[in-house]
C-alpha atoms as a PDB file:
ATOM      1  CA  UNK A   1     -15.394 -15.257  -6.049  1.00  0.00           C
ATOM      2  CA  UNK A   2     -12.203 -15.988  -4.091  1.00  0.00           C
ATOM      3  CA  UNK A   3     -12.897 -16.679  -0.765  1.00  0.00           C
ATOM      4  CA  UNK A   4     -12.329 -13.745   1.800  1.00  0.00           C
ATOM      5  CA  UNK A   5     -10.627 -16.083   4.618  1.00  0.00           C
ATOM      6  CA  UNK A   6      -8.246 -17.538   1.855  1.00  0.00           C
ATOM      7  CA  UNK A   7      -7.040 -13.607   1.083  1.00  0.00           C
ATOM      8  CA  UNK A   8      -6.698 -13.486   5.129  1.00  0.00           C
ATOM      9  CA  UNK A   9      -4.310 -16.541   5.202  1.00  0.00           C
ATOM     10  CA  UNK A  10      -1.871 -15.075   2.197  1.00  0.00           C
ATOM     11  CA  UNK A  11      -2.138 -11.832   3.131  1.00  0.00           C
ATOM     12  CA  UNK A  12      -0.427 -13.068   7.021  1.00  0.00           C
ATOM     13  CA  UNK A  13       2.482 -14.235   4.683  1.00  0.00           C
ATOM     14  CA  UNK A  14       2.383 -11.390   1.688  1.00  0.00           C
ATOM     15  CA  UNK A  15       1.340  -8.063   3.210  1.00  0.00           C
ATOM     16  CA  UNK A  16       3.666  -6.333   4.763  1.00  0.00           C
ATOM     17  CA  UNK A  17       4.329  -3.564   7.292  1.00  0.00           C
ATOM     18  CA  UNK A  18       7.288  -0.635   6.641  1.00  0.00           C
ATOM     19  CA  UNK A  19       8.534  -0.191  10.041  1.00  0.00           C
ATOM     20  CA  UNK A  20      11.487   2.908   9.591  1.00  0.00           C
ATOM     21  CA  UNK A  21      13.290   4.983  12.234  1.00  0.00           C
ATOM     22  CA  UNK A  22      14.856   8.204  11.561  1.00  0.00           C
ATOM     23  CA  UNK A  23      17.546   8.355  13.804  1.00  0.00           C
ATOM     24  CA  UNK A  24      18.381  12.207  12.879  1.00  0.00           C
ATOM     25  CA  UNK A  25      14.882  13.186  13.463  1.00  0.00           C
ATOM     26  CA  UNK A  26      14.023  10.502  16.190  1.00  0.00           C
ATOM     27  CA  UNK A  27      10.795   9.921  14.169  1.00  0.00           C
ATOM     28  CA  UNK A  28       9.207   6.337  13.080  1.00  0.00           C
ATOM     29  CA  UNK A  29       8.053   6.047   9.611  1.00  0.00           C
ATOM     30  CA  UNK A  30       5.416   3.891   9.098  1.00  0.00           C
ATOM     31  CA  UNK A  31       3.310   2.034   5.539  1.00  0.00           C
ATOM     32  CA  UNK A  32       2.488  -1.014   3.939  1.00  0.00           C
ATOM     33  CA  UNK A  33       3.218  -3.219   0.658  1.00  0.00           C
ATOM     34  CA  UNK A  34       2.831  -6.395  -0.612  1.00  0.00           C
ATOM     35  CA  UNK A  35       4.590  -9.292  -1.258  1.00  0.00           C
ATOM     36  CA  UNK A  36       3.776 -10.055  -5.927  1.00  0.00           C
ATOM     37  CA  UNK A  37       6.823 -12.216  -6.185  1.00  0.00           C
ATOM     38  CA  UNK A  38       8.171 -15.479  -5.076  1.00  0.00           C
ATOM     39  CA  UNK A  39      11.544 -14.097  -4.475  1.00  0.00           C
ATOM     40  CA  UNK A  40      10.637 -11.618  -2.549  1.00  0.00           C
ATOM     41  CA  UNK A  41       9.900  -8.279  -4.405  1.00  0.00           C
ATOM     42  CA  UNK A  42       7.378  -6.043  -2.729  1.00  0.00           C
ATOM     43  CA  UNK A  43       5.515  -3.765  -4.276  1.00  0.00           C
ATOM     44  CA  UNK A  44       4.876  -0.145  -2.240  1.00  0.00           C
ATOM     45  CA  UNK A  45       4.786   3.548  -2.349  1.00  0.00           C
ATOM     46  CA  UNK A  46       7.996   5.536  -3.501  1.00  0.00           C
ATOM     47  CA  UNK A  47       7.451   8.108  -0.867  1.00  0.00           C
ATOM     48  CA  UNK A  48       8.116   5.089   1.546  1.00  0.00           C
ATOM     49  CA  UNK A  49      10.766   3.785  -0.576  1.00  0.00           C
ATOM     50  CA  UNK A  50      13.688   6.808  -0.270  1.00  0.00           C
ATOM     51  CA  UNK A  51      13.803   5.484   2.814  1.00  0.00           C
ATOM     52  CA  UNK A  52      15.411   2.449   2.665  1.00  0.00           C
ATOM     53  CA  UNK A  53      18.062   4.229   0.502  1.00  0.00           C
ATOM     54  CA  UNK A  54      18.920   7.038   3.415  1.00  0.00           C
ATOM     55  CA  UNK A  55      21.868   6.574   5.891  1.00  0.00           C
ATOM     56  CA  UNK A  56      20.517   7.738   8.825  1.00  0.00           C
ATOM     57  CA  UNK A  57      17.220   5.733   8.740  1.00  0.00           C
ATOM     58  CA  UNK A  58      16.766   1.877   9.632  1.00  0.00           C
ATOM     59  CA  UNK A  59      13.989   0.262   7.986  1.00  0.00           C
ATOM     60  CA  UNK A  60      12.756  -3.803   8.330  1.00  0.00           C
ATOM     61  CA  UNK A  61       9.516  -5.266   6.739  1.00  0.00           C
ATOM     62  CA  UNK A  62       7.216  -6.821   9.464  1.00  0.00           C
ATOM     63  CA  UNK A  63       4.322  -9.086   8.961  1.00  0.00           C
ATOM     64  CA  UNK A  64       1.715 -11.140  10.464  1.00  0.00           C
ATOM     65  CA  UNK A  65      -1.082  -9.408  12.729  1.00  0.00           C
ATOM     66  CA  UNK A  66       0.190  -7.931  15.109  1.00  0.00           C
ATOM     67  CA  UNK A  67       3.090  -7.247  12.460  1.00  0.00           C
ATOM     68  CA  UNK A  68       6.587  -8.680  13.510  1.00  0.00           C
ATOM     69  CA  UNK A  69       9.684  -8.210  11.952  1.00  0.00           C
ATOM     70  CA  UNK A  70      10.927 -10.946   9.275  1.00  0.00           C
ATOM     71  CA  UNK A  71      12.997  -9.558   6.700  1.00  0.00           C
ATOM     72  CA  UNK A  72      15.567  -6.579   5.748  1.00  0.00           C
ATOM     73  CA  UNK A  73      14.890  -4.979   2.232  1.00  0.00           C
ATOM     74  CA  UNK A  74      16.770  -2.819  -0.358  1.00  0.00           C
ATOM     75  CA  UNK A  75      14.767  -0.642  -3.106  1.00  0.00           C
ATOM     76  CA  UNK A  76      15.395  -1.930  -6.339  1.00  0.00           C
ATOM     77  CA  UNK A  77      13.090   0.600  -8.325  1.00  0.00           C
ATOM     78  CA  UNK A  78      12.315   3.927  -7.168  1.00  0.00           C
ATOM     79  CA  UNK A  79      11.348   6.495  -9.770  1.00  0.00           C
ATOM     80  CA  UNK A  80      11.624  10.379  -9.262  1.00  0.00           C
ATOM     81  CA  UNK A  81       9.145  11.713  -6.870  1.00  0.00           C
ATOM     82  CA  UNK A  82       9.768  15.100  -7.838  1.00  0.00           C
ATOM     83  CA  UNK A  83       6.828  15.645 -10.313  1.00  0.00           C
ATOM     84  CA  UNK A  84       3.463  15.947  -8.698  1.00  0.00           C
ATOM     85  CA  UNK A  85      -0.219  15.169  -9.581  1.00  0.00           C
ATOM     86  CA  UNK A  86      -1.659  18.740  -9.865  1.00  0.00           C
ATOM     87  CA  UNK A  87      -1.580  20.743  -6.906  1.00  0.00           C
ATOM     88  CA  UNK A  88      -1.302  17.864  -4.390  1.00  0.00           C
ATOM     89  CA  UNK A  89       1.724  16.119  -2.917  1.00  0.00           C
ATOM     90  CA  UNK A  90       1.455  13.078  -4.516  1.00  0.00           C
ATOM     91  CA  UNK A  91       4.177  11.965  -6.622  1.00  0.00           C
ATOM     92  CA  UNK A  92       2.905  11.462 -10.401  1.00  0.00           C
ATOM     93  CA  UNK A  93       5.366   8.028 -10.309  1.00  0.00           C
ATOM     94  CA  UNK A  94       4.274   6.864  -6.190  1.00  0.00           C
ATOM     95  CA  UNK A  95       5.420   3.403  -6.790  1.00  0.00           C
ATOM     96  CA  UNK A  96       8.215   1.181  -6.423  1.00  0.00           C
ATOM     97  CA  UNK A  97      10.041  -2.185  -5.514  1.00  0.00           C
ATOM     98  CA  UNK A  98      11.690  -3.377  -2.970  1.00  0.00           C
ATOM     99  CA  UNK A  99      13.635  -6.658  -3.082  1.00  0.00           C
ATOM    100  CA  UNK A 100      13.682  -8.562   0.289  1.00  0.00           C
ATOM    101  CA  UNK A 101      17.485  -9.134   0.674  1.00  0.00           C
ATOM    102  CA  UNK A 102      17.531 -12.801   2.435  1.00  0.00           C
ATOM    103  CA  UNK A 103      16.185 -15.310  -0.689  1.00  0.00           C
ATOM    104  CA  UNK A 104      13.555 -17.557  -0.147  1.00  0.00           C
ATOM    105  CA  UNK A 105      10.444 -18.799  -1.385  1.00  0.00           C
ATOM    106  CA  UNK A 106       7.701 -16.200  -0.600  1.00  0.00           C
ATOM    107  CA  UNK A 107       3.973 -16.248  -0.316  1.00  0.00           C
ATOM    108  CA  UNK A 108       3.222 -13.570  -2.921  1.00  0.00           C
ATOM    109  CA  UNK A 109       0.056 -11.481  -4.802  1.00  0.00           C
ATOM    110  CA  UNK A 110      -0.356 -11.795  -8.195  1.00  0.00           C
ATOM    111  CA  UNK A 111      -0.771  -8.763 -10.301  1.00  0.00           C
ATOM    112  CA  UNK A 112      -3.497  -7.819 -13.237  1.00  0.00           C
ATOM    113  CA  UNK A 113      -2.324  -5.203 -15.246  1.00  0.00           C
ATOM    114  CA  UNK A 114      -5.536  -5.441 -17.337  1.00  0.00           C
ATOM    115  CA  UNK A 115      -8.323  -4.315 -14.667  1.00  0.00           C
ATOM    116  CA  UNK A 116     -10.657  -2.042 -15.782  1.00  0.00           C
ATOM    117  CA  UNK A 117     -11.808  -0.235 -12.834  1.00  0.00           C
ATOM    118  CA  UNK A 118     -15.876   0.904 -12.596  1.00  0.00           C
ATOM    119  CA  UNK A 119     -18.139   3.144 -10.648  1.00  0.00           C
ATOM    120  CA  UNK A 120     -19.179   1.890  -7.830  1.00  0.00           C
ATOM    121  CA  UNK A 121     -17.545  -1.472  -7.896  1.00  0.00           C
ATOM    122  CA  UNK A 122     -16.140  -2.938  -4.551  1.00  0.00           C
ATOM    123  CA  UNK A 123     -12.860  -3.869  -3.858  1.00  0.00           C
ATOM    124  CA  UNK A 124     -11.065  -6.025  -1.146  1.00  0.00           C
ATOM    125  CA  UNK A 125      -8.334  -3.960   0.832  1.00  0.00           C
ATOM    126  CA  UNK A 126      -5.054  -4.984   2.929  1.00  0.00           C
ATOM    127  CA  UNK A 127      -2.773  -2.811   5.017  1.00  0.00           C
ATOM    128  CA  UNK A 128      -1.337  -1.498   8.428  1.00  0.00           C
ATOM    129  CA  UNK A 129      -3.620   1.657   9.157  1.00  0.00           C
ATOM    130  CA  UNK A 130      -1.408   3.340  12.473  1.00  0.00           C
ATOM    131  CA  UNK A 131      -2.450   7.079  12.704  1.00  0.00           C
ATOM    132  CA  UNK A 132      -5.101   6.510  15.705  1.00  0.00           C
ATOM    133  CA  UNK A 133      -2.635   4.631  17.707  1.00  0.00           C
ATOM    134  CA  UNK A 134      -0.112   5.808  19.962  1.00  0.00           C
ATOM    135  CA  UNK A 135       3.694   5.033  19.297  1.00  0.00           C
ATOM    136  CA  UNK A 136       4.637   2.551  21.880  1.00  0.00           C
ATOM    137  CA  UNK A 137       1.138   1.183  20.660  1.00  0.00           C
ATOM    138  CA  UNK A 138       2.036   1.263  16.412  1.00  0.00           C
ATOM    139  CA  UNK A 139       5.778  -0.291  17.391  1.00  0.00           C
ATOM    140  CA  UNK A 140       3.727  -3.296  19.498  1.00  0.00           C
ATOM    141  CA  UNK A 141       0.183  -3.489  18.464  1.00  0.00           C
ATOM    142  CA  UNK A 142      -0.105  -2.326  14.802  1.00  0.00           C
ATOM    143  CA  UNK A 143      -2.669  -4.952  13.216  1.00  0.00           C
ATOM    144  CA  UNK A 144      -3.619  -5.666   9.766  1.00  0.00           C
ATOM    145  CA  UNK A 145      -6.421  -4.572   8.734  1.00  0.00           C
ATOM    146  CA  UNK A 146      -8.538  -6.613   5.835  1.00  0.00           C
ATOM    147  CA  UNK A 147     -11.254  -4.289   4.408  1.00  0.00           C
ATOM    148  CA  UNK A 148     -13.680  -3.326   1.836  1.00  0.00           C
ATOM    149  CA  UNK A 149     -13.278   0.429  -0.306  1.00  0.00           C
ATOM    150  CA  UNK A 150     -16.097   0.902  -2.902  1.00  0.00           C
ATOM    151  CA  UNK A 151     -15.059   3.226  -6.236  1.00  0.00           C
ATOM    152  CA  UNK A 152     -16.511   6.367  -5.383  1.00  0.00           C
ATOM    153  CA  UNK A 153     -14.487   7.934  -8.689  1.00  0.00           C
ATOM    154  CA  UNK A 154     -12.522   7.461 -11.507  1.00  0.00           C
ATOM    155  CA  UNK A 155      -9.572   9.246 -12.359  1.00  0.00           C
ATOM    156  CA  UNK A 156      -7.705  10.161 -16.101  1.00  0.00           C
ATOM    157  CA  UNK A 157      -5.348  12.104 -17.397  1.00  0.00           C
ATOM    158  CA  UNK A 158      -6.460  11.984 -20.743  1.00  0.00           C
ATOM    159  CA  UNK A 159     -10.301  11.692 -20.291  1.00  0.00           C
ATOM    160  CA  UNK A 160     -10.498   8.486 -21.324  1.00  0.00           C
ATOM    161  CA  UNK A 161     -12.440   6.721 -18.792  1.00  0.00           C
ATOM    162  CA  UNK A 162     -11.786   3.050 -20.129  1.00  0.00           C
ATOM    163  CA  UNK A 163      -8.258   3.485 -19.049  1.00  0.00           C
ATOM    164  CA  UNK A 164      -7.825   5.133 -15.676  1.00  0.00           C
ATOM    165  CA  UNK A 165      -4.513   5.668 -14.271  1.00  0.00           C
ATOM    166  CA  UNK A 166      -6.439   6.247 -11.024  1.00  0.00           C
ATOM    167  CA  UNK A 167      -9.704   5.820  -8.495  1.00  0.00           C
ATOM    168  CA  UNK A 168     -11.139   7.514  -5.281  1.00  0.00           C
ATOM    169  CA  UNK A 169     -12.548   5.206  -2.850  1.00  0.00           C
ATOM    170  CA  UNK A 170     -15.156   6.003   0.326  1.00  0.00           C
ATOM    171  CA  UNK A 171     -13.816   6.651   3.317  1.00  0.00           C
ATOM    172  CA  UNK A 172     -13.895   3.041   5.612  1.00  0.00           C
ATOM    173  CA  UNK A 173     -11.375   2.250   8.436  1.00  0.00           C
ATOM    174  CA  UNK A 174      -7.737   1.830   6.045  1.00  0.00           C
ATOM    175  CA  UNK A 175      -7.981   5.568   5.238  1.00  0.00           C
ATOM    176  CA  UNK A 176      -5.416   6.575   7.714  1.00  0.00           C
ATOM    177  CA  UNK A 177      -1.849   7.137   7.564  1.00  0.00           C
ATOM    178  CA  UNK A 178       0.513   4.187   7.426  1.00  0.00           C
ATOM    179  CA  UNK A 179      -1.921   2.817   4.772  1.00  0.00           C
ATOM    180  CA  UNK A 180       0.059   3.863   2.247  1.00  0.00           C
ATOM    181  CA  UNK A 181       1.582   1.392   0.032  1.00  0.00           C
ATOM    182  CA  UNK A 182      -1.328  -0.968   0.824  1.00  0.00           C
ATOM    183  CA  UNK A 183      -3.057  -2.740  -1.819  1.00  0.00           C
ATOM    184  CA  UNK A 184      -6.362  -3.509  -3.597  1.00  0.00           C
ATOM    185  CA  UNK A 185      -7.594  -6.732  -4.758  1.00  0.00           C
ATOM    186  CA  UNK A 186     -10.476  -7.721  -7.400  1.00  0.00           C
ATOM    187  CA  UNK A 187     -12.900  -9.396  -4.910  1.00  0.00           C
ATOM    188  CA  UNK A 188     -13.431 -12.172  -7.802  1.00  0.00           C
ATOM    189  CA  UNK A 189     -10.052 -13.727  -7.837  1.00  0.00           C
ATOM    190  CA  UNK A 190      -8.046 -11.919  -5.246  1.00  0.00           C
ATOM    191  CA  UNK A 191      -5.141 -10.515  -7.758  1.00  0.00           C
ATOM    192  CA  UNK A 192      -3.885  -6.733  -7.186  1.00  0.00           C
ATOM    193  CA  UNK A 193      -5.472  -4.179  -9.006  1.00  0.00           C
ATOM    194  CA  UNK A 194      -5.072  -0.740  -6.891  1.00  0.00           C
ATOM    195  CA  UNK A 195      -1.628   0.534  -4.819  1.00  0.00           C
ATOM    196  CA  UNK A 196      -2.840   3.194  -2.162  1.00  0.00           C
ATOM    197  CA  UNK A 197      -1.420   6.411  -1.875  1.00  0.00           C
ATOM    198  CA  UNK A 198      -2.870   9.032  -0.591  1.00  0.00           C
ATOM    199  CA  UNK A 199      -6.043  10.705   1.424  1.00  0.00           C
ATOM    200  CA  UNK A 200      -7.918  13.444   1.661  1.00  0.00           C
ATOM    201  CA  UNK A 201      -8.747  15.630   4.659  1.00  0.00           C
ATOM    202  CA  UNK A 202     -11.087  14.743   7.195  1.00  0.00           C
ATOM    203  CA  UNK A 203     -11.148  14.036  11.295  1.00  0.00           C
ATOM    204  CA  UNK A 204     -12.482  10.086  10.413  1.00  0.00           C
ATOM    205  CA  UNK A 205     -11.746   7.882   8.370  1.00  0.00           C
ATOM    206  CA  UNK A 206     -15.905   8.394   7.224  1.00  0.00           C
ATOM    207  CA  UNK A 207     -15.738  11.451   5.947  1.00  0.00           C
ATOM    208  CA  UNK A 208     -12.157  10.456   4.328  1.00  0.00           C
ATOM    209  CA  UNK A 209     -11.595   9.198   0.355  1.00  0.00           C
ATOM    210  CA  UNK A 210      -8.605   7.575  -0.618  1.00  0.00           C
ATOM    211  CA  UNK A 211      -6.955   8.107  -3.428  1.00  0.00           C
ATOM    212  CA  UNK A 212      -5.382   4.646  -5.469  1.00  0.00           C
ATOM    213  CA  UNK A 213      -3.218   3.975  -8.314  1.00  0.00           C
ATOM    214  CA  UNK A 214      -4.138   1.471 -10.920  1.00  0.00           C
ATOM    215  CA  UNK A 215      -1.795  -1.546 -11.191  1.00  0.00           C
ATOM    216  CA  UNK A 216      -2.345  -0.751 -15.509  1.00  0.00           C
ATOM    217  CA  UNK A 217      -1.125   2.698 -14.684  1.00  0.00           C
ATOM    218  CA  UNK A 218       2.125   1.118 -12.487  1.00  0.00           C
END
């Protein structure tokens, strides 16, 4: 298995932190994504992504823990978000791309678009959990945090469990707001498997599951 302090080190360099301000509403909107290529595309949630495409709101990617800013962004793929799953307010397409607009060579994530997700099965996590802390504290202090989420149930469309589009995960200390957009390694050789986006109800983060995409399904 990859080593967990060798996902630490990248993850300094390839996770990053959505730092947005709506200057209409005088609100901060805050999320994660990852670096998965060289030139700086980032993978993240859509619901993040409209963002970066309104007027009124500045956004920057920050890094590093505690996150700093490093780079502007553009989105370069952002599906509709008007079709949900069910009854929820999830967005059947939450996933898109931003491209980092200053070109460089980045530290990136790979991606394996052929994981086959079990019961059960553990998986590494990285993102920039800021619901518990106070604003002046998210804007200063916001930390990445570098877990572990075990598959606590598989989600289809089509009832075909060997190809999930989707998985649940136990509650542990990323299920919070500004998670969103973070991502979910294979603990064997550290590629992306799972983009969060979404929770379910619950005062802490223990009696919390959150809901992930499967990079096949992407």
């Amino acid at each position: 298995a990859v080593k967990s302090a060798d996902i630490y080190a990248k993850a300094l360099k390839a996770a990053v932190n959505i730092f947005c301000y709506d200057r209409n509403a005088g609100a901060y909107i805050m999320g994660s994504g990852a670096i998965i290529h060289s030139s700086g595309y980032v993978l993240t949630n859509g619901h993040l992504a409209v963002y970066f495409a309104k007027a009124d709101t500045e956004c920057v990617l920050r890094r590093g823990s505690p996150a700093r800013d490093f780079a502007r962004a553009k989105a370069v793929w952002l599906p509709d978000q008007t079709q949900k799953i069910g009854s929820s307010e999830i967005p059947q397409n939450d996933a898109a791309i931003l491209k980092i607009t200053s070109p460089t060579n980045y530290e990136y994530f790979k991606l394996d678009s052929d994981y086959k997700i079990k019961d059960g099965e553990t998986l590494y996590s990285l993102n920039y959990p800021s619901e518990f802390l106070g604003s002046q504290t998210a804007i200063a202090n916001t930390n990445l945090v570098f877990s572990l989420g075990t598959v606590d149930g598989i989600v289809t469309v089509d009832d075909d469990a060997s190809n999930a589009e989707g998985a649940y995960l136990k509650g542990e200390l990323s299920v919070q707001h500004g998670s969103s957009g973070g991502i979910f390694l294979d603990a064997q050789n550290g590629e992306v498997v799972g983009l969060f986006v979404g929770l379910t109800e619950g005062k802490t983060t223990a009696e919390r599951k959150q809901f992930i995409f499967m990079t096949s399904y992407i």
